[in-house]
Protein backbone atom coordinates (compact mmCIF):
# COMPACT_ATOMS: atom_id res chain seq x y z
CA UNK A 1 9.61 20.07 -8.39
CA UNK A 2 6.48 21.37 -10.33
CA UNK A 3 2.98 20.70 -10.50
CA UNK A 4 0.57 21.35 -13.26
CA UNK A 5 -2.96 22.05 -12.26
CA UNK A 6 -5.21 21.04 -15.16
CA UNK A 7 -7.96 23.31 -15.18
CA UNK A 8 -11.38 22.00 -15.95
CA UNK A 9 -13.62 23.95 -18.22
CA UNK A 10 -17.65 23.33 -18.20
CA UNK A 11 -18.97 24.18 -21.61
CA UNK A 12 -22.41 23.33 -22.62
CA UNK A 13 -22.82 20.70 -25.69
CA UNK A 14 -24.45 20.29 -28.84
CA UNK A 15 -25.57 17.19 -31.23
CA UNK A 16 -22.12 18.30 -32.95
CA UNK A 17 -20.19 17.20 -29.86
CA UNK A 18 -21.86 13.26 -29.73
CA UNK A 19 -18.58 11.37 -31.34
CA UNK A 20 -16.61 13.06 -28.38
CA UNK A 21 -19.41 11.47 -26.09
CA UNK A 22 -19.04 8.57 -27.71
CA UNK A 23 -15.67 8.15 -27.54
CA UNK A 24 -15.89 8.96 -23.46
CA UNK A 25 -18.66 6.15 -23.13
CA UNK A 26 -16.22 3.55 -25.30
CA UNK A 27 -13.47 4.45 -22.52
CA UNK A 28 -15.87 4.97 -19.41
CA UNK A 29 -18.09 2.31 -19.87
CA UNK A 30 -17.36 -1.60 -19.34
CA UNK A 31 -18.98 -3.19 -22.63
CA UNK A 32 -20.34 -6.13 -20.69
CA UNK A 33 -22.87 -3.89 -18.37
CA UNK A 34 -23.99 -2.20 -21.86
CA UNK A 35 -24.20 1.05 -19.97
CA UNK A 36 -23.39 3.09 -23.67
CA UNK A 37 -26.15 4.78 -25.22
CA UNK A 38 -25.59 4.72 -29.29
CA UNK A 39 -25.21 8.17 -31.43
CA UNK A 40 -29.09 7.78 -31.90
CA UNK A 41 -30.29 7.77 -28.80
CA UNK A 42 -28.24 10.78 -27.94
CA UNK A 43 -28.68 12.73 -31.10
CA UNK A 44 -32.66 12.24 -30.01
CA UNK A 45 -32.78 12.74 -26.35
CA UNK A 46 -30.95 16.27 -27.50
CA UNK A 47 -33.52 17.30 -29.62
CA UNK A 48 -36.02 17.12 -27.15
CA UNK A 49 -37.16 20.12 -24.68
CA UNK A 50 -35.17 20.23 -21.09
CA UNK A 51 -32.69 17.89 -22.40
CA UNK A 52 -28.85 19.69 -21.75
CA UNK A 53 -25.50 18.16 -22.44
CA UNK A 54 -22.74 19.60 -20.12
CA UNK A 55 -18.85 19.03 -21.84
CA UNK A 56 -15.74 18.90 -19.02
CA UNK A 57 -12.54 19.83 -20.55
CA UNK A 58 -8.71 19.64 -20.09
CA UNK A 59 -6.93 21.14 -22.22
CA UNK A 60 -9.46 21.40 -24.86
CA UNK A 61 -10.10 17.56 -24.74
CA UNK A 62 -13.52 16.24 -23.36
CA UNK A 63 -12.84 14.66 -19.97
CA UNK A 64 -16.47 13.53 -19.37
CA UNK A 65 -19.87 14.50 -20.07
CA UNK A 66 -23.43 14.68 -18.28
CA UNK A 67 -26.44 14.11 -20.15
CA UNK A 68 -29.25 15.87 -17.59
CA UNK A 69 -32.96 16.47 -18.30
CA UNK A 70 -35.55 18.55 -16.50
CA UNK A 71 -39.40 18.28 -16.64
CA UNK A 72 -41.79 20.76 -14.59
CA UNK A 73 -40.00 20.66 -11.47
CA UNK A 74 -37.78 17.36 -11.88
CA UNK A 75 -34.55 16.99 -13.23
CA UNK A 76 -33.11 13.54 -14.66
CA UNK A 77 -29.37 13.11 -14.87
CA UNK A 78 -29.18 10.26 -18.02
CA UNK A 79 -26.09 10.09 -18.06
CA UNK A 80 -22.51 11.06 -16.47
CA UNK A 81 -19.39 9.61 -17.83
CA UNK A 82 -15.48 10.69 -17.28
CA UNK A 83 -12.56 9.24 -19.81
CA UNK A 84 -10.25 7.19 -17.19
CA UNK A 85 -7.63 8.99 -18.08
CA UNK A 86 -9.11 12.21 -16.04
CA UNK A 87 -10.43 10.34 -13.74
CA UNK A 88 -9.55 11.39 -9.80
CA UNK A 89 -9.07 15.19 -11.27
CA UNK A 90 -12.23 16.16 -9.84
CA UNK A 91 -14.19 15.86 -13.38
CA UNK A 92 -17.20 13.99 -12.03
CA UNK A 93 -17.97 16.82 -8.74
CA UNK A 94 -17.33 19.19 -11.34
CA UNK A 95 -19.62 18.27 -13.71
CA UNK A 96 -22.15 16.69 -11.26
CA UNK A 97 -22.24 20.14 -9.22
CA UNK A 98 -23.09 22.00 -12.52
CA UNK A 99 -25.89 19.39 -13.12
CA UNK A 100 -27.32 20.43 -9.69
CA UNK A 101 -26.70 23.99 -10.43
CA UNK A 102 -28.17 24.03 -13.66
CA UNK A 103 -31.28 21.98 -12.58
CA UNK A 104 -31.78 24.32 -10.12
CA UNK A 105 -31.88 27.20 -12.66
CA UNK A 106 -34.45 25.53 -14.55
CA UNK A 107 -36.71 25.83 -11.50
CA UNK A 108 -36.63 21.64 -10.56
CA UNK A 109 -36.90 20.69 -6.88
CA UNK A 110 -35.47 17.25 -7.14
CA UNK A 111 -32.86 15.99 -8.79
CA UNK A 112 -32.74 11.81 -9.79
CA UNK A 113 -30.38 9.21 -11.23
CA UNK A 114 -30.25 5.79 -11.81
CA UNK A 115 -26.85 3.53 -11.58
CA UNK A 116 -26.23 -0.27 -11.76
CA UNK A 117 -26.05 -1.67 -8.46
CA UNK A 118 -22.47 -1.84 -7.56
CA UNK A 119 -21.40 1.08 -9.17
CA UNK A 120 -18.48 2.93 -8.01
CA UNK A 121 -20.01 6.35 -8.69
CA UNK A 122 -22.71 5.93 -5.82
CA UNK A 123 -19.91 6.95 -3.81
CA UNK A 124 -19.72 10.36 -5.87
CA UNK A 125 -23.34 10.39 -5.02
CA UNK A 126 -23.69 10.41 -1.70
CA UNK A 127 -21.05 12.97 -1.37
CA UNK A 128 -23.37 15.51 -3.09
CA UNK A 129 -26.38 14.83 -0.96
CA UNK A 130 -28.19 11.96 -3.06
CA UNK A 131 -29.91 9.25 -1.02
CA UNK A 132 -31.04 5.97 -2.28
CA UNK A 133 -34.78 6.61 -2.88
CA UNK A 134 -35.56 2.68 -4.38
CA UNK A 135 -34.75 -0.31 -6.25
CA UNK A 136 -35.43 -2.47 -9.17
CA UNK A 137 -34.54 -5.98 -8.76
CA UNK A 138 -33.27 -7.50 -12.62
CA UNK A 139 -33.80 -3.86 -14.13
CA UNK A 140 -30.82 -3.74 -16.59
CA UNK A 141 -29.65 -6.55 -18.97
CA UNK A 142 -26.10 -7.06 -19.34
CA UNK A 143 -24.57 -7.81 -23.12
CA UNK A 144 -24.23 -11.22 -21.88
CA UNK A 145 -27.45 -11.74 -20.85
CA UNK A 146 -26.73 -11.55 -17.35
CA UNK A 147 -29.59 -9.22 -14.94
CA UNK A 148 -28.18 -6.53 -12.91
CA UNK A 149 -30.03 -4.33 -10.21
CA UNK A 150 -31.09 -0.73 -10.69
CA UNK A 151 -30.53 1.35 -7.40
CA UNK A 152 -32.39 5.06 -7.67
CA UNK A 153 -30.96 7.96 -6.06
CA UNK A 154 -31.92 11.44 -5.32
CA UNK A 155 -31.29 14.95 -4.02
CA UNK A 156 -33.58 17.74 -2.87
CA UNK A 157 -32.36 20.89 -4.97
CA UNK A 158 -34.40 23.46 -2.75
């Protein structure tokens, strides 16, 4: 018997790498939450100051994604995302470690998120130290229509 470890590579992104990102969301995301941001809104959260786009590969494919901002002494992570096909691989620690790491090197203090209430990532979360910091009841509207609760998370980085 063999195993294969798949190695996963952290690379940093550019605008060039968004139809990857895409693809990721279109596979990560369930349409009915409306979770996907379009090619717009990532093309111009990238061309603004503190924004940084970290890539995880296998094998040369992207795996997932994290979409991380910093202001002053805060950092943002927009968005995290990992193809279901690498999922349980260890792509989301990876890349949510490097956020932290990162944010850190950019001199923030705190790190925050936001998720959809009921979100199986909170669990990711928590195991890197965030804490549920607040909530906003109705926050995000579903392609349906239907109102779903915003639950805000964070992490001291010092």
């Amino acid at each position: 018997m063999s195993t294969r470890l798949h190695m996963i590579e952290l690379t940093r992104g550019s605008p060039g790498d968004i139809a990857a990102v895409e693809q990721v969301m279109a596979d990560a995301f369930d349409a009915r939450f409306g979770e996907a941001w379009t090619r717009a809104q990532c093309l111009g959260i990238l061309g603004m100051p503190g924004v940084w786009l970290t890539l995880a590969k296998i094998d040369g494919e992207i795996a997932g994604f994290a979409l991380t901002r910093a202001i002053v002494d805060e950092a943002e992570l927009l968005l995290i995302a990992t193809s279901p096909r690498f999922r349980r691989k260890g792509v989301g620690a990876a890349l949510l470690r490097s956020v932290i790491a990162d944010a850190r090197a950019r001199g923030a203090v705190r790190l925050h998120l936001e998720v959809r209430a009921g979100n199986p990532a909170t669990h990711l979360y928590s195991s890197h130290g965030f804490a549920k910091v607040g909530e906003r009841r109705a926050y995000y509207r579903g392609r349906g229509g239907d109102s779903f609760d915003a639950h805000s998370y964070a992490v001291a980085l010092t």
